[in-house]
C-alpha atoms as a PDB file:
ATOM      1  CA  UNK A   1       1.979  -4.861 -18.399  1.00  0.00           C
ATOM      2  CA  UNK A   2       2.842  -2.726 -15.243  1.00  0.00           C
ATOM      3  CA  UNK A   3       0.797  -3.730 -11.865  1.00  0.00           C
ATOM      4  CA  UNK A   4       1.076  -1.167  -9.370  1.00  0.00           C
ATOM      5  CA  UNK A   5       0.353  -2.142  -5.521  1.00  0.00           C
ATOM      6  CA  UNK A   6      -0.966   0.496  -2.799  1.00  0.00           C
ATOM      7  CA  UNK A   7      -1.326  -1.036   0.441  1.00  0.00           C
ATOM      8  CA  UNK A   8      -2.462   0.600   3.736  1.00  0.00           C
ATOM      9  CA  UNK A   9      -3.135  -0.306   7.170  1.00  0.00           C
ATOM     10  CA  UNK A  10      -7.168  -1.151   7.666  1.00  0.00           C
ATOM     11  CA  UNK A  11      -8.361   1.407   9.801  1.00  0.00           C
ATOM     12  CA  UNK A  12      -8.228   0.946  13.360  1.00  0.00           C
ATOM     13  CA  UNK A  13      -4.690  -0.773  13.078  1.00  0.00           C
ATOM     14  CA  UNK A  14      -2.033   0.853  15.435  1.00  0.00           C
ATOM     15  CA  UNK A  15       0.491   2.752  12.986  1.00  0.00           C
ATOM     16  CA  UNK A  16       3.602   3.352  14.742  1.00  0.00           C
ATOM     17  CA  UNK A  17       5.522   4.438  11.916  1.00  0.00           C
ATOM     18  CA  UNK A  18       2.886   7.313  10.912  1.00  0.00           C
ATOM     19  CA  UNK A  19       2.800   8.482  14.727  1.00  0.00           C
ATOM     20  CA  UNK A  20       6.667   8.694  14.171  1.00  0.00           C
ATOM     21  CA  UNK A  21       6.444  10.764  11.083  1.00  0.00           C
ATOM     22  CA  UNK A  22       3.517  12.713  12.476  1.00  0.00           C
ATOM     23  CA  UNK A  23       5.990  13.901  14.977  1.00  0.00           C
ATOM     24  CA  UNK A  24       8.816  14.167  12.461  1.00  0.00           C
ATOM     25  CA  UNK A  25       6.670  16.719  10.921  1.00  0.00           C
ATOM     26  CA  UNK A  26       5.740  18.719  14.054  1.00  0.00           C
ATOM     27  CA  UNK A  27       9.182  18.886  15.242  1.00  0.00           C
ATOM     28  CA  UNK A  28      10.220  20.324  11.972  1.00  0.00           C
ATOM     29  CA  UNK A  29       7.596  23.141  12.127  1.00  0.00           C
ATOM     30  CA  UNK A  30       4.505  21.434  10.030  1.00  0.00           C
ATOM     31  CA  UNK A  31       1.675  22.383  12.268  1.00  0.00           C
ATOM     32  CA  UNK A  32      -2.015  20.966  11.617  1.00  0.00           C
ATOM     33  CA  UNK A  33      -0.964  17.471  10.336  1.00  0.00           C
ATOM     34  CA  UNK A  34      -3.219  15.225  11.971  1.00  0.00           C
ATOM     35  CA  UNK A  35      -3.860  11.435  11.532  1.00  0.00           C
ATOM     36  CA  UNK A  36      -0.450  10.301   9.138  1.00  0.00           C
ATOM     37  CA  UNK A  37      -1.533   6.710   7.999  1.00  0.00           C
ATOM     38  CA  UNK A  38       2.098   5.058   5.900  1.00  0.00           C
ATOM     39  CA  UNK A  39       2.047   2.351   3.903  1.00  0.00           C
ATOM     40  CA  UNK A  40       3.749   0.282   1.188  1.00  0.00           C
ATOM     41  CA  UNK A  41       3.905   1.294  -2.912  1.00  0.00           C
ATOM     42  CA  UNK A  42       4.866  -2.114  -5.263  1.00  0.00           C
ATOM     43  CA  UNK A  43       5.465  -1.978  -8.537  1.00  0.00           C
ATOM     44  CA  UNK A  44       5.556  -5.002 -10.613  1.00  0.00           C
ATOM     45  CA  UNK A  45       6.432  -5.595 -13.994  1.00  0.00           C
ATOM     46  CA  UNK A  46       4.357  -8.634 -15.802  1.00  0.00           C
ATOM     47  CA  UNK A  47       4.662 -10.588 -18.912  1.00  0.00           C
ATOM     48  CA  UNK A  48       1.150 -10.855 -18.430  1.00  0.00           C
ATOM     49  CA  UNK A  49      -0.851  -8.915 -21.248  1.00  0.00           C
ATOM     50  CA  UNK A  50      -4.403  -9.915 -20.206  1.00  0.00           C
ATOM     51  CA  UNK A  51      -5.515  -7.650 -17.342  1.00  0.00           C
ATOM     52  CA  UNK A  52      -8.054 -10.360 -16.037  1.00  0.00           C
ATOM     53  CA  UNK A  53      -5.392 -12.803 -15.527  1.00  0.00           C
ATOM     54  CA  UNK A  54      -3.013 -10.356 -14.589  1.00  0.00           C
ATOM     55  CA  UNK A  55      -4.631  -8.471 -11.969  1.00  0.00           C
ATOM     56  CA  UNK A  56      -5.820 -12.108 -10.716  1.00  0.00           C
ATOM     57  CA  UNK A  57      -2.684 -13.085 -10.607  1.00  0.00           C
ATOM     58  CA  UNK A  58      -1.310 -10.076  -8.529  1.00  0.00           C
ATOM     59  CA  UNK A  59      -4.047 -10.183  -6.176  1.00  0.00           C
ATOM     60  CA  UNK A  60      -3.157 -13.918  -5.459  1.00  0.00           C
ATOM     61  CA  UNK A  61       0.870 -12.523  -4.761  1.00  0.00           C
ATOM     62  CA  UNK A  62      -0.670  -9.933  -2.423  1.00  0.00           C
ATOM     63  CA  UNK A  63      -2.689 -12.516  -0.334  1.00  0.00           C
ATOM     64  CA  UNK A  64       0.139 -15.112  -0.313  1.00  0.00           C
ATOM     65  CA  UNK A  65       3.286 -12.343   0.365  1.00  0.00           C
ATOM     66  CA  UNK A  66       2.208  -8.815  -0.284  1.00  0.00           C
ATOM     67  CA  UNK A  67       0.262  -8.038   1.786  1.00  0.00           C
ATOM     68  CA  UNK A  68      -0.284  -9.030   5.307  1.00  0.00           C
ATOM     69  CA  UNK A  69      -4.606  -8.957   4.591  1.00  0.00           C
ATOM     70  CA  UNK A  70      -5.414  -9.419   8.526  1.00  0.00           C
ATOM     71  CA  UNK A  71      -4.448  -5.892   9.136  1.00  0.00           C
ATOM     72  CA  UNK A  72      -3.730  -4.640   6.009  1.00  0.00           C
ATOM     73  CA  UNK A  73      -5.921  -3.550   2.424  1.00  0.00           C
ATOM     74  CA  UNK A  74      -4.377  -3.506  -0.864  1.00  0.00           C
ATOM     75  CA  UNK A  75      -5.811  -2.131  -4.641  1.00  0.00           C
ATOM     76  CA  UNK A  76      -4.425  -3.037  -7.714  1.00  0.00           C
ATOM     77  CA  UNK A  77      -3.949  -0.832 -10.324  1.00  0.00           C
ATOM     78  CA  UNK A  78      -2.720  -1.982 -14.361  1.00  0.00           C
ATOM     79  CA  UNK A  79      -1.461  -0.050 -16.990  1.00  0.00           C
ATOM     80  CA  UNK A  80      -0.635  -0.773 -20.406  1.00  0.00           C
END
């Protein structure tokens, strides 16, 4: 079974790296790109094949190393 990780900033967390692509973009001519929020994409491969367990499981690895859950949000996502 595949677990795939999004994780974002929560909102009103300073992101420094999407004010530095923000600009990337204006400098290189992409005009009206407002707001750029990055984050982080994990994807985990999991002997797993019960999604209950497995999706419990992952969400335990993204509150103990994942994810940083003070200023950060994460969703899980399974296939197969």
């Amino acid at each position: 079974m595949k677990a795939k990780v999004h994780i974002t900033l929560k909102s009103g967390v300073l992101d420094p790296q999407g004010k530095a692509v923000q600009h990337a973009l204006s400098s290189l001519g992409f005009a009206g790109v407002d707001n750029v929020r990055q984050g982080k994409f994990i994807e985990l491969e999991l002997a797993e094949t019960d999604p209950a367990k497995a999706k419990s499981a992952v969400e335990q690895m993204c509150k103990g190393l994942l994810a940083n859950t003070v200023i950060e949000n994460y969703r899980v996502d399974l296939e197969g």
